[in-house]
Protein backbone atom coordinates (compact mmCIF):
# COMPACT_ATOMS: atom_id res chain seq x y z
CA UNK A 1 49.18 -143.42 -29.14
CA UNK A 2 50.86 -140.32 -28.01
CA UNK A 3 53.70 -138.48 -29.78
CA UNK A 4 56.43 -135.73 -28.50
CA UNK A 5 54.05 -133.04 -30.09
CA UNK A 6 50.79 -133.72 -27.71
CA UNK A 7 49.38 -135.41 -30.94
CA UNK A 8 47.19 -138.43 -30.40
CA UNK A 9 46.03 -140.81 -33.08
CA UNK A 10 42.44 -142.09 -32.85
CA UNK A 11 39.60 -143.95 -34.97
CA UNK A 12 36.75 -144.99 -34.47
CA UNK A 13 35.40 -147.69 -32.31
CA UNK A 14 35.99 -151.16 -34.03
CA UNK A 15 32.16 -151.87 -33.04
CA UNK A 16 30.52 -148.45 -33.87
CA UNK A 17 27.79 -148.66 -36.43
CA UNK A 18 28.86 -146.28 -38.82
CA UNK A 19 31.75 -146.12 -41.37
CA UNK A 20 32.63 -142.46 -40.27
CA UNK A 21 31.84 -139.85 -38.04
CA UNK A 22 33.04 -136.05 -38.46
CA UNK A 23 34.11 -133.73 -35.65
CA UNK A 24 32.27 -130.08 -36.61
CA UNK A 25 33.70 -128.47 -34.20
CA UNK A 26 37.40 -129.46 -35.79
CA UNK A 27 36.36 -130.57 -39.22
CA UNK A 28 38.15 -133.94 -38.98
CA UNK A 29 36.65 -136.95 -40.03
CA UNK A 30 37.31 -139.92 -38.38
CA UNK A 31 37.08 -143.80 -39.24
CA UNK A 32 37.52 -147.41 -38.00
CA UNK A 33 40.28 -148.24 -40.38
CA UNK A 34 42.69 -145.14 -40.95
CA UNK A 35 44.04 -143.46 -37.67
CA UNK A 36 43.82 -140.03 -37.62
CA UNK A 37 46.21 -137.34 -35.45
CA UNK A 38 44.67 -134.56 -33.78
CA UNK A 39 45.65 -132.46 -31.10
CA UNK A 40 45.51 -132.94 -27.38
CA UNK A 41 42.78 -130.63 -26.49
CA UNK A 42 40.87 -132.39 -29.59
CA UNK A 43 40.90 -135.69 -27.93
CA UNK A 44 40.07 -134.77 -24.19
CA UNK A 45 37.33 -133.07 -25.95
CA UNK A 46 36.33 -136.18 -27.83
CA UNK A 47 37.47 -139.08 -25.62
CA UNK A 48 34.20 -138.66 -23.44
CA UNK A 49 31.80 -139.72 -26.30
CA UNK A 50 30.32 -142.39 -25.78
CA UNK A 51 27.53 -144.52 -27.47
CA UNK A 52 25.71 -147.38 -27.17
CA UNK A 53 25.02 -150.93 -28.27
CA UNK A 54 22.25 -153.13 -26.44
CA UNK A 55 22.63 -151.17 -23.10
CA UNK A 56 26.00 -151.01 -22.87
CA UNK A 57 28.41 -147.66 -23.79
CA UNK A 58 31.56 -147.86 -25.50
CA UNK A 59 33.92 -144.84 -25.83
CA UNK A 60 33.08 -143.12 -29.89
CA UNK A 61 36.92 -142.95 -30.64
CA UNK A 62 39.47 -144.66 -29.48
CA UNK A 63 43.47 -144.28 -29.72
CA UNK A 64 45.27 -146.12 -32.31
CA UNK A 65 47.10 -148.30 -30.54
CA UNK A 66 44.41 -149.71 -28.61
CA UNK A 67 42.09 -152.42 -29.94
CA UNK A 68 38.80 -153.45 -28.98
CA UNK A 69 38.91 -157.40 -27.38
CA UNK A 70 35.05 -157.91 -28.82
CA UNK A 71 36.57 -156.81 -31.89
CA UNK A 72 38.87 -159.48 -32.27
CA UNK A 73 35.50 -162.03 -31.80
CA UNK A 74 33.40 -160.08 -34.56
CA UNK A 75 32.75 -161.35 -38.07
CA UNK A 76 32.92 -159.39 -40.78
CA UNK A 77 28.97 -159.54 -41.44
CA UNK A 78 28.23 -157.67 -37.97
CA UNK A 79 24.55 -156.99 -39.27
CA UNK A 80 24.86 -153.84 -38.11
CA UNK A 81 27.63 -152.70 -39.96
CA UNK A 82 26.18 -154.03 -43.28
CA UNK A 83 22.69 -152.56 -42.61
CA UNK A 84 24.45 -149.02 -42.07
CA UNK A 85 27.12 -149.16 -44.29
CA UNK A 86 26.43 -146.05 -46.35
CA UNK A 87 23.55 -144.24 -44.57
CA UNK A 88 23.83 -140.97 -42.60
CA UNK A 89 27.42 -140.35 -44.48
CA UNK A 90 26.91 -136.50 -44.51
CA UNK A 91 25.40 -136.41 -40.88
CA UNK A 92 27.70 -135.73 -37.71
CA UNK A 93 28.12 -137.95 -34.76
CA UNK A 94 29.91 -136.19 -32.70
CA UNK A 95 28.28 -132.60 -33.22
CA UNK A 96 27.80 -130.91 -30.27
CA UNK A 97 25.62 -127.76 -30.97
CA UNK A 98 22.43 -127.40 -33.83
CA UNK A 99 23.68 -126.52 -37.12
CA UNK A 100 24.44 -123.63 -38.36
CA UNK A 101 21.47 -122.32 -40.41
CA UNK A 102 21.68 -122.06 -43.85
């Protein structure tokens, strides 16, 4: 969803493995259950991530408004999601450079 301000809200893919991902580049971290607004030039940065699950890509984030149709036809014990739920928590998904060294 767009706003007057070239803000967009986005989350996290309803299907995506992981219980958050955060953006290095902007700092923001970004969920499947709270929306979050970033700027324009954020999100055509970020709308081309993809990833995948059994050979087929799905977009990383996705706007707020829209809504996944698989998700609708998931169960709340996706094993995936519960074998994941709290591991790489401090690691970023959508990093696009090696880390900074300490």
């Amino acid at each position: 969803m767009k706003n007057e301000n070239n803000k967009v809200w986005v989350k996290l893919h309803p299907l995506f493995n992981r219980n958050k991902a955060r953006d290095v580049v902007s700092g923001y971290i970004f969920t499947q259950d709270d929306a979050v607004e970033i700027g324009e030039s954020d999100w055509n940065r970020l709308k081309e991530k993809n990833w995948y699950l059994k050979g087929d890509a799905y977009p990383l984030l996705i706007e707020a408004d829209s809504e996944s149709s698989a998700e609708d036809n998931e169960t709340d014990d996706a094993p995936w999601e519960a074998d994941n739920e709290n591991s790489y928590e401090d690691e970023s998904i959508l990093q696009d450079s090696i880390s900074e060294e300490e």
